[in-house]
Protein backbone atom coordinates (compact mmCIF):
# COMPACT_ATOMS: atom_id res chain seq x y z
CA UNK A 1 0.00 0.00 0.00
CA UNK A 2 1.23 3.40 -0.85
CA UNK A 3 1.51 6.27 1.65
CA UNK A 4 4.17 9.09 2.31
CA UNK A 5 5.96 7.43 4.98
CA UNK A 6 9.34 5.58 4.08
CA UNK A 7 9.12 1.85 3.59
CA UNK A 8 12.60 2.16 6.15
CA UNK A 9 9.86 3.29 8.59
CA UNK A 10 6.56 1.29 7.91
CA UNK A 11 5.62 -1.29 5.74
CA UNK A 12 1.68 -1.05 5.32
CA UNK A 13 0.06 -4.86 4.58
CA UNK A 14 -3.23 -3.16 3.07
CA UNK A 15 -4.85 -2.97 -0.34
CA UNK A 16 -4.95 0.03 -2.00
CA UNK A 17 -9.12 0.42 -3.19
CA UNK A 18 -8.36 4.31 -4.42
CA UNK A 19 -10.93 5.15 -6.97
CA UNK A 20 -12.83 2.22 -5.90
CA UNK A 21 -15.06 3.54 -2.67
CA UNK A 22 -17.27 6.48 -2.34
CA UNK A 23 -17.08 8.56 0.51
CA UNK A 24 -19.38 9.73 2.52
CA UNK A 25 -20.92 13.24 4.67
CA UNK A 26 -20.87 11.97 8.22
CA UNK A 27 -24.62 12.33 8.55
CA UNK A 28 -24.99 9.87 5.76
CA UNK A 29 -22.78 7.90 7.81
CA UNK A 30 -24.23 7.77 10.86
CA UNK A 31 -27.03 6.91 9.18
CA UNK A 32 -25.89 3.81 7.80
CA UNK A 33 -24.19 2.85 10.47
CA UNK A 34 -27.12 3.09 13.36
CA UNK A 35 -29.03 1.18 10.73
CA UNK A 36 -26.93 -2.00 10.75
CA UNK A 37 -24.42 -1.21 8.26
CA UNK A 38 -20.29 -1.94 9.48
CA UNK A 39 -18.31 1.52 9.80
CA UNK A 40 -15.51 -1.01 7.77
CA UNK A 41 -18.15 -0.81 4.97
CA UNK A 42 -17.85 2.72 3.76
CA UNK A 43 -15.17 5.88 4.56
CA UNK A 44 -15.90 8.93 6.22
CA UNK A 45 -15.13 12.44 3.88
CA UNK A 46 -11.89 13.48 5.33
CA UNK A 47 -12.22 16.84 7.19
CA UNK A 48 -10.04 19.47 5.96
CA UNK A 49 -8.91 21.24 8.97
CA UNK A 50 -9.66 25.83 9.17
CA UNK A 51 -6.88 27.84 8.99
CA UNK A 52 -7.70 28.95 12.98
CA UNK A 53 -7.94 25.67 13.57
CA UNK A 54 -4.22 24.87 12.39
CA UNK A 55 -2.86 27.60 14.46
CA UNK A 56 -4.48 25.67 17.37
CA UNK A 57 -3.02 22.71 16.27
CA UNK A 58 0.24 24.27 15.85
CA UNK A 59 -0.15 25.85 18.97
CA UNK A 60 -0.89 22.90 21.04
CA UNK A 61 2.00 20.87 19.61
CA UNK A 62 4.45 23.55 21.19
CA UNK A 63 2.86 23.54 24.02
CA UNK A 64 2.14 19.60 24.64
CA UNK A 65 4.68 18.33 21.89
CA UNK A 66 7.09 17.21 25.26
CA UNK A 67 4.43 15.15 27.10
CA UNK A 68 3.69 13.62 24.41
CA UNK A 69 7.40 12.64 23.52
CA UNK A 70 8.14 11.36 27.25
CA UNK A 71 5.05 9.56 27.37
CA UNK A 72 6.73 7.63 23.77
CA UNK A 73 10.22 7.78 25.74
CA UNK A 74 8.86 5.96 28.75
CA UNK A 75 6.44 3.32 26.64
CA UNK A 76 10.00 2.58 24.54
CA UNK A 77 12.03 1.65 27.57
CA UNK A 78 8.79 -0.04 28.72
CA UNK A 79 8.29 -2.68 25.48
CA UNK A 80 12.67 -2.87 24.74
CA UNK A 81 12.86 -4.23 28.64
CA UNK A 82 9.76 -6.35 28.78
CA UNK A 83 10.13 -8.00 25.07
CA UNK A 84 14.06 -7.12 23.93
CA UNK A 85 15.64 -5.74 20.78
CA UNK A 86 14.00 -8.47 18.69
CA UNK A 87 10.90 -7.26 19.00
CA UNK A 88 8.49 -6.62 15.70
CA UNK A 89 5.95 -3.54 16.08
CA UNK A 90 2.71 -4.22 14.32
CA UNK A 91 0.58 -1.00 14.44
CA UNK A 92 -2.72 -0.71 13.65
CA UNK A 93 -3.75 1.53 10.69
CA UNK A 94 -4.51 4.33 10.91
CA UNK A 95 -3.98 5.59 14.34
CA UNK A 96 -1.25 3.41 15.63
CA UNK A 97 1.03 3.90 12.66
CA UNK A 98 2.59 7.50 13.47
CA UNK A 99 3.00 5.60 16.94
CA UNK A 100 4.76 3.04 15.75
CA UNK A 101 6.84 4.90 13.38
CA UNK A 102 8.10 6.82 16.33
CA UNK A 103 8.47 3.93 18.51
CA UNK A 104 10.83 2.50 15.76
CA UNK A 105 13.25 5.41 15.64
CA UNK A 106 12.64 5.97 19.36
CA UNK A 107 14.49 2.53 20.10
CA UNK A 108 16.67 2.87 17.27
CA UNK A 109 18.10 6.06 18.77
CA UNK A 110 18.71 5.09 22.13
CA UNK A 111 19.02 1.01 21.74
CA UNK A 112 20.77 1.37 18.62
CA UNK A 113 18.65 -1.68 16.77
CA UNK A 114 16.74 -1.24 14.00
CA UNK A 115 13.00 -3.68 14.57
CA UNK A 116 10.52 -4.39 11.71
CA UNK A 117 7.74 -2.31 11.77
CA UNK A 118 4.25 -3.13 9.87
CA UNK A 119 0.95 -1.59 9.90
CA UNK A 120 -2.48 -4.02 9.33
CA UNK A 121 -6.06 -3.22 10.09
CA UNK A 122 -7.95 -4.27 13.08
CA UNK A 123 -11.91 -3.90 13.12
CA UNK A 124 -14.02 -4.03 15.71
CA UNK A 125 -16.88 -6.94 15.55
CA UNK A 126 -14.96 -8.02 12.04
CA UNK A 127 -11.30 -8.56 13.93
CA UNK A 128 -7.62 -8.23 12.38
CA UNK A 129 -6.46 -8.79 8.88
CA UNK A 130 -5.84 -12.33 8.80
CA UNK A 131 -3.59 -12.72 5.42
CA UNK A 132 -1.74 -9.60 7.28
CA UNK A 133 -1.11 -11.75 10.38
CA UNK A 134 0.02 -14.75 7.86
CA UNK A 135 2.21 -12.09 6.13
CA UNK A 136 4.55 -11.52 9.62
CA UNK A 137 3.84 -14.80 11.17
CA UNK A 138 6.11 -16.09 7.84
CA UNK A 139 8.53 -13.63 8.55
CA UNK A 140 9.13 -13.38 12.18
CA UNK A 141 8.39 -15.41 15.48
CA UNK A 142 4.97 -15.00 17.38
CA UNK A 143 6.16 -14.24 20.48
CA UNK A 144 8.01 -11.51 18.86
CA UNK A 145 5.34 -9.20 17.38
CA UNK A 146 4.03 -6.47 19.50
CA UNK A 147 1.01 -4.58 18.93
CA UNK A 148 0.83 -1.10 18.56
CA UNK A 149 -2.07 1.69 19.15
CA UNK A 150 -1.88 5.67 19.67
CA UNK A 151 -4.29 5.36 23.16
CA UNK A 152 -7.18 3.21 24.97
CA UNK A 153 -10.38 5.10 25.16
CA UNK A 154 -12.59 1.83 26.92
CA UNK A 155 -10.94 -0.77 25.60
CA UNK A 156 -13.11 -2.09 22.31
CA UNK A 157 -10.19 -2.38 20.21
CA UNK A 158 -8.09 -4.20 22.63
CA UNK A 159 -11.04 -6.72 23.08
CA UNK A 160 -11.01 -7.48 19.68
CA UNK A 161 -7.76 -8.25 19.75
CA UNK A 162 -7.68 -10.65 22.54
CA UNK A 163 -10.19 -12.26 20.40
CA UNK A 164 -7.96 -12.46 17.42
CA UNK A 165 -4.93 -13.16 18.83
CA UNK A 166 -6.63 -17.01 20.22
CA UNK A 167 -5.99 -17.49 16.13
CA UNK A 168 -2.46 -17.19 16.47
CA UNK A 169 -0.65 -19.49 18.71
CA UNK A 170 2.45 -17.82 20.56
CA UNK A 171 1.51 -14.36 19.68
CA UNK A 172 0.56 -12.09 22.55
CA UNK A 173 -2.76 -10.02 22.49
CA UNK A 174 -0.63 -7.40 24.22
CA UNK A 175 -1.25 -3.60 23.16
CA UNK A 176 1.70 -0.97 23.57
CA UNK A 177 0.24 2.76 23.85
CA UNK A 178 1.31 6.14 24.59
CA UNK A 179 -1.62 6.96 26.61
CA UNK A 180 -4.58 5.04 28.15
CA UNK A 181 -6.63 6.56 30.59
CA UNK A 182 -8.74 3.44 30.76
CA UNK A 183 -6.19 1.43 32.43
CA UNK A 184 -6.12 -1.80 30.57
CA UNK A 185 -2.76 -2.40 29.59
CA UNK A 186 0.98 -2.84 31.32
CA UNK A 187 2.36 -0.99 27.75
CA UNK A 188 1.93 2.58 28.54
CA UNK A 189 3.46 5.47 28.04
CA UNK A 190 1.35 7.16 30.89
CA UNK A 191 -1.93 6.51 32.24
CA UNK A 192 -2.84 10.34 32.15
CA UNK A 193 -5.50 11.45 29.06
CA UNK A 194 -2.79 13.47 27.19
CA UNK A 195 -2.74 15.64 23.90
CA UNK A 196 -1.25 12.88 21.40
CA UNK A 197 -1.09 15.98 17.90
CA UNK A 198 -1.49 12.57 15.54
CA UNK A 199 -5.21 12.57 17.45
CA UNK A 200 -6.09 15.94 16.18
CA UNK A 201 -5.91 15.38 12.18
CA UNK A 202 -6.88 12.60 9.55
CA UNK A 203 -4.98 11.29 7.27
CA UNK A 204 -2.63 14.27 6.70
CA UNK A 205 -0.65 12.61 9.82
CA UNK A 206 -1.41 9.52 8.77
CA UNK A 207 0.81 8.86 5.98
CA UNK A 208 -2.20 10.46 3.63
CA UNK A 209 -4.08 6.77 4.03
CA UNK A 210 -8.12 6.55 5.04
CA UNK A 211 -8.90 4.23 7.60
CA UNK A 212 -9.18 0.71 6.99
CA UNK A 213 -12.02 -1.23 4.90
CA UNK A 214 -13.60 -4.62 4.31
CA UNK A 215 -16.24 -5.23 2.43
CA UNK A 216 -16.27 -7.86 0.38
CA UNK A 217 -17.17 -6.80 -3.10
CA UNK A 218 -14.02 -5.12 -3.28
CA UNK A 219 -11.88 -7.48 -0.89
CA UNK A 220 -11.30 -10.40 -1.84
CA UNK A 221 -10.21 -13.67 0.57
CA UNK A 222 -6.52 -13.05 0.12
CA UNK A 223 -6.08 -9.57 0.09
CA UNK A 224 -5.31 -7.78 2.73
CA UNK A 225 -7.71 -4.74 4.35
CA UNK A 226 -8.76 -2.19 1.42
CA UNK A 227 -7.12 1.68 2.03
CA UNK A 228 -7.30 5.14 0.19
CA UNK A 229 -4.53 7.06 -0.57
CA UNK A 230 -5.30 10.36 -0.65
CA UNK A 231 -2.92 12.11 -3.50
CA UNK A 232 -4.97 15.10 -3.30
CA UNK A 233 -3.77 16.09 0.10
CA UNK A 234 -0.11 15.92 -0.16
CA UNK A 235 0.01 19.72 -0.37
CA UNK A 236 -0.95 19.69 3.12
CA UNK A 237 0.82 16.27 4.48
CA UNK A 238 2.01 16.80 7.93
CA UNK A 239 3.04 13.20 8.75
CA UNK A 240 6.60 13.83 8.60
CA UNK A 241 6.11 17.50 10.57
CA UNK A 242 4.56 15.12 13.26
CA UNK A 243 7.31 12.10 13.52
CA UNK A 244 10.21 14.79 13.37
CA UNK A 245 8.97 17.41 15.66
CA UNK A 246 8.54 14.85 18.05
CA UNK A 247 11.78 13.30 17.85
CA UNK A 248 13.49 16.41 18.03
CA UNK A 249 12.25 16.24 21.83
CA UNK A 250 13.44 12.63 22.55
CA UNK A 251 15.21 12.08 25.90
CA UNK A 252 16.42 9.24 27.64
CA UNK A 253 15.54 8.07 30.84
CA UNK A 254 11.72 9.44 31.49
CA UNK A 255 9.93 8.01 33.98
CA UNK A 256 6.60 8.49 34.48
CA UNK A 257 4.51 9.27 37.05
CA UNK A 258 0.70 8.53 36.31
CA UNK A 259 -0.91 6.57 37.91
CA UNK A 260 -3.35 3.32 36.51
CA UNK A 261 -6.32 3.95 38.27
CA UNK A 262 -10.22 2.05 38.08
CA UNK A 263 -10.69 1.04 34.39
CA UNK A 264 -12.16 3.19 32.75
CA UNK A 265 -15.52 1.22 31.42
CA UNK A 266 -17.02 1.81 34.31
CA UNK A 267 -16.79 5.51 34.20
CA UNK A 268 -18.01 4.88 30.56
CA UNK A 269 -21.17 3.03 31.84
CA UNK A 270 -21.58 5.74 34.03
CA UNK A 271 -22.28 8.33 31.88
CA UNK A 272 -24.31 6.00 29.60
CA UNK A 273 -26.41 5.04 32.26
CA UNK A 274 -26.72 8.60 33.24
CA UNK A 275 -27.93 10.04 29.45
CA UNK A 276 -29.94 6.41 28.59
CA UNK A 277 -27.30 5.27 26.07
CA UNK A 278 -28.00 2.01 26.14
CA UNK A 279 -25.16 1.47 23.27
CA UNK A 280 -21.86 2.37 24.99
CA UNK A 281 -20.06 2.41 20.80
CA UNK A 282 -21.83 5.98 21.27
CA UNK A 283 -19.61 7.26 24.20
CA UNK A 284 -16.41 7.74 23.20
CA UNK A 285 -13.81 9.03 25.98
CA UNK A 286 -10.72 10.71 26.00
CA UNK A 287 -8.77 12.96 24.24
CA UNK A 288 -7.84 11.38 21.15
CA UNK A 289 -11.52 9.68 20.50
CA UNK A 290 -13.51 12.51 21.44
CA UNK A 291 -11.57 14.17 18.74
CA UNK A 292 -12.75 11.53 16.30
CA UNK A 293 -16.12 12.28 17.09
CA UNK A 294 -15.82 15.44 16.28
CA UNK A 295 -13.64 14.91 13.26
CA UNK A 296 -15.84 11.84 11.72
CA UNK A 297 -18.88 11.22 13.53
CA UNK A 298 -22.24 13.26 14.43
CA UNK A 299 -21.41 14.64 17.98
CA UNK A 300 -24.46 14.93 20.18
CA UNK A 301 -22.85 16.54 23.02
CA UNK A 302 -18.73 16.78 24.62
CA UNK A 303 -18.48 16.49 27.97
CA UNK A 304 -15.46 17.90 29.75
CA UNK A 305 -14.79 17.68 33.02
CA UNK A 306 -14.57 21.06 34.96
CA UNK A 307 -11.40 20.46 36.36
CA UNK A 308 -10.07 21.40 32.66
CA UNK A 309 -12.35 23.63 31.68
CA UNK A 310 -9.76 26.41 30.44
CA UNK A 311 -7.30 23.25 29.46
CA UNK A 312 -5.22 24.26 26.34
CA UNK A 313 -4.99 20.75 25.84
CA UNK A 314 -8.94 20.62 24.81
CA UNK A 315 -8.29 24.05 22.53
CA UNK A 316 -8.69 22.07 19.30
CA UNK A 317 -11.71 20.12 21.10
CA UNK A 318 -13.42 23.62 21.86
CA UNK A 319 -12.83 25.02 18.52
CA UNK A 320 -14.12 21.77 16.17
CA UNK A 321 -17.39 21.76 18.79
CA UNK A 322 -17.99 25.09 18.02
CA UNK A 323 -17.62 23.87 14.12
CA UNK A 324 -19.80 20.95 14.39
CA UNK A 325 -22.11 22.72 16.35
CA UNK A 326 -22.11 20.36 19.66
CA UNK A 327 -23.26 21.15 22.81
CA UNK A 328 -20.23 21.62 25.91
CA UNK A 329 -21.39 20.17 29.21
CA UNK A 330 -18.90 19.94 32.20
CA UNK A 331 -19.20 17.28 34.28
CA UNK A 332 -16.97 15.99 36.62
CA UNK A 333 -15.06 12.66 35.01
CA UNK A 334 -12.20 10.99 36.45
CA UNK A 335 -10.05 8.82 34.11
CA UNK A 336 -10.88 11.18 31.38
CA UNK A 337 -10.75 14.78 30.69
CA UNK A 338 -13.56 14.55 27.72
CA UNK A 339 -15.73 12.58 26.33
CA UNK A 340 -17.60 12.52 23.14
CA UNK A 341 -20.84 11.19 22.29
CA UNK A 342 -22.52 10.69 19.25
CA UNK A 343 -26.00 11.48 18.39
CA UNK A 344 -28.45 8.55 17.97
CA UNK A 345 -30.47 8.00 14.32
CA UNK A 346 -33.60 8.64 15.26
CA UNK A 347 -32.20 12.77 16.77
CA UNK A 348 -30.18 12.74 13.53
């Protein structure tokens, strides 16, 4: 699969389906989806990012660029001392693959060893690219691939990959993240809800490619996961802004402090049982997938909690509400600082 990362830092095991899929408004979307149709089915029209909302963007990188890079720092040390310097990263497209890119030079920086890093597609209720998985399982051992994600919101993906990995004997269902306020795994940069900048845009951080698709028309049994690439947006490609920004900030020996708390699920639960949402897909919390909401979804309301009510870490959050025309409420949340949810069909 093409994208405009370097096939020294990522090898992508997708199928390119460019020209081949429609896509479509969110509202459309949400449509479809809320009535039975898989999100892997169709892709979401990229949002192309306001000039103000760049500068916020650019603003917040500055500003939260360093906890972001310590948070990588510590997860590095973290996954080179609990699996060693054989280790193959295996992110998963689209959001893990900056993070793994990183991850990559991160250890080959300070560990001096260059690991194999690939990218495959995971989907919820459909699981992970099987002829992917065959791909690396004929190249490497099982009990050396490591998975890769940018952050845990509650979990979903991470149980669908505990379900997958049961396919593959000797490879761990382990998930290595920069942040995850949820608590669920040992692989963590910090357990704090942290501005991760590869949260805040689409595919123009992304190496230019969509999320992932499956549908079968167009994907056959032995392909791999369908992809766009998006040619149109090189002009504005930040991918490689993002990877060397951030590794301009590398240091060695971070340790951090945060704390894993109660999983977060049952804060999630919470809050559904507290609107009637009896579909917890709908709540989507922290940083990074209340910003997906926002970018790709049809927001219903954001919720931060007041602690951060004047956060510049939630800038870009503030700004694309006030775009998508959401409602703020702040709450008081406690493995989160936000939390997105999406408006149901029938209020659509």
């Amino acid at each position: 699969m093409k994208s405009s990362y370097k096939e020294s830092d990522v090898i992508f095991l997708l199928k390119d389906v460019t020209g081949l899929v429609e896509p479509l408004p969110s509202v459309e979307r949400e449509r479809l989806i809320q009535s039975g149709m898989h999100y892997s089915e169709m892709l979401p029209i990229e949002y192309i990012p306001t000039e103000e909302y760049m500068k916020i963007y650019f603003d917040s990188f500055k500003v939260f660029g360093q906890k972001m890079a310590d948070s990588l720092a510590s997860l590095a040390d973290k996954v080179i001392e609990k699996r060693g310097k054989n280790v193959v990263l295996v992110s998963l497209a689209r959001a893990g693959t900056p993070i793994g890119v990183l991850l990559k030079r991160y250890i080959k920086w300070k560990y001096e060893t260059d690991v194999a890093h690939y990218s495959v597609s995971i989907i919820r209720d459909r699981g992970i690219d099987d002829n992917a998985m065959k791909y690396i399982l004929s190249r490497h051992k099982a009990k050396d691939i490591l998975f890769v994600d940018g952050w845990i919101g509650k979990g979903a993906i991470l149980k669908e990959l505990k379900s997958a990995c049961e396919n593959y004997k000797g490879v761990s269902d382990e998930l290595a993240v920069v942040s995850d306020p949820a608590g669920e795994t040992e692989l963590a940069g910090t357990y704090d809800d942290i501005f991760i900048p590869s949260s805040a845009l689409n595919a123009t951080v992304c190496g230019l490619v969509s999320r992932t698709f499956l549908r079968y028309d167009i994907i056959g049994k032995d392909d791999f996961h369908g992809a766009v690439y998006y040619k149109e947006y090189e002009e504005n490609d930040l991918s490689y802004h993002f990877i060397e920004n951030i590794e301009k900030l590398f240091k060695k020996d971070i340790k951090d402090k945060s704390i894993r708390g109660a999983r977060g699920i049952i804060e999630v639960k919470k809050q559904a049982g507290k609107y009637g949402i009896k579909d917890i897909n709908l709540i989507k919390p922290g940083i990074g997938e209340t910003t997906r909401v926002l970018l790709r979804r049809v927001p219903w309301k954001i919720l931060i909690d007041e602690r951060y009510k004047d956060d510049k870490e939630l800038r870009h959050i503030i700004k694309l509400a006030g775009e998508r025309e959401s409602e703020i409420e702040y709450t008081c949340l406690n493995n989160y600082k936000c939390m997105g949810i999406i408006k149901k069909m029938k209020d659509i």
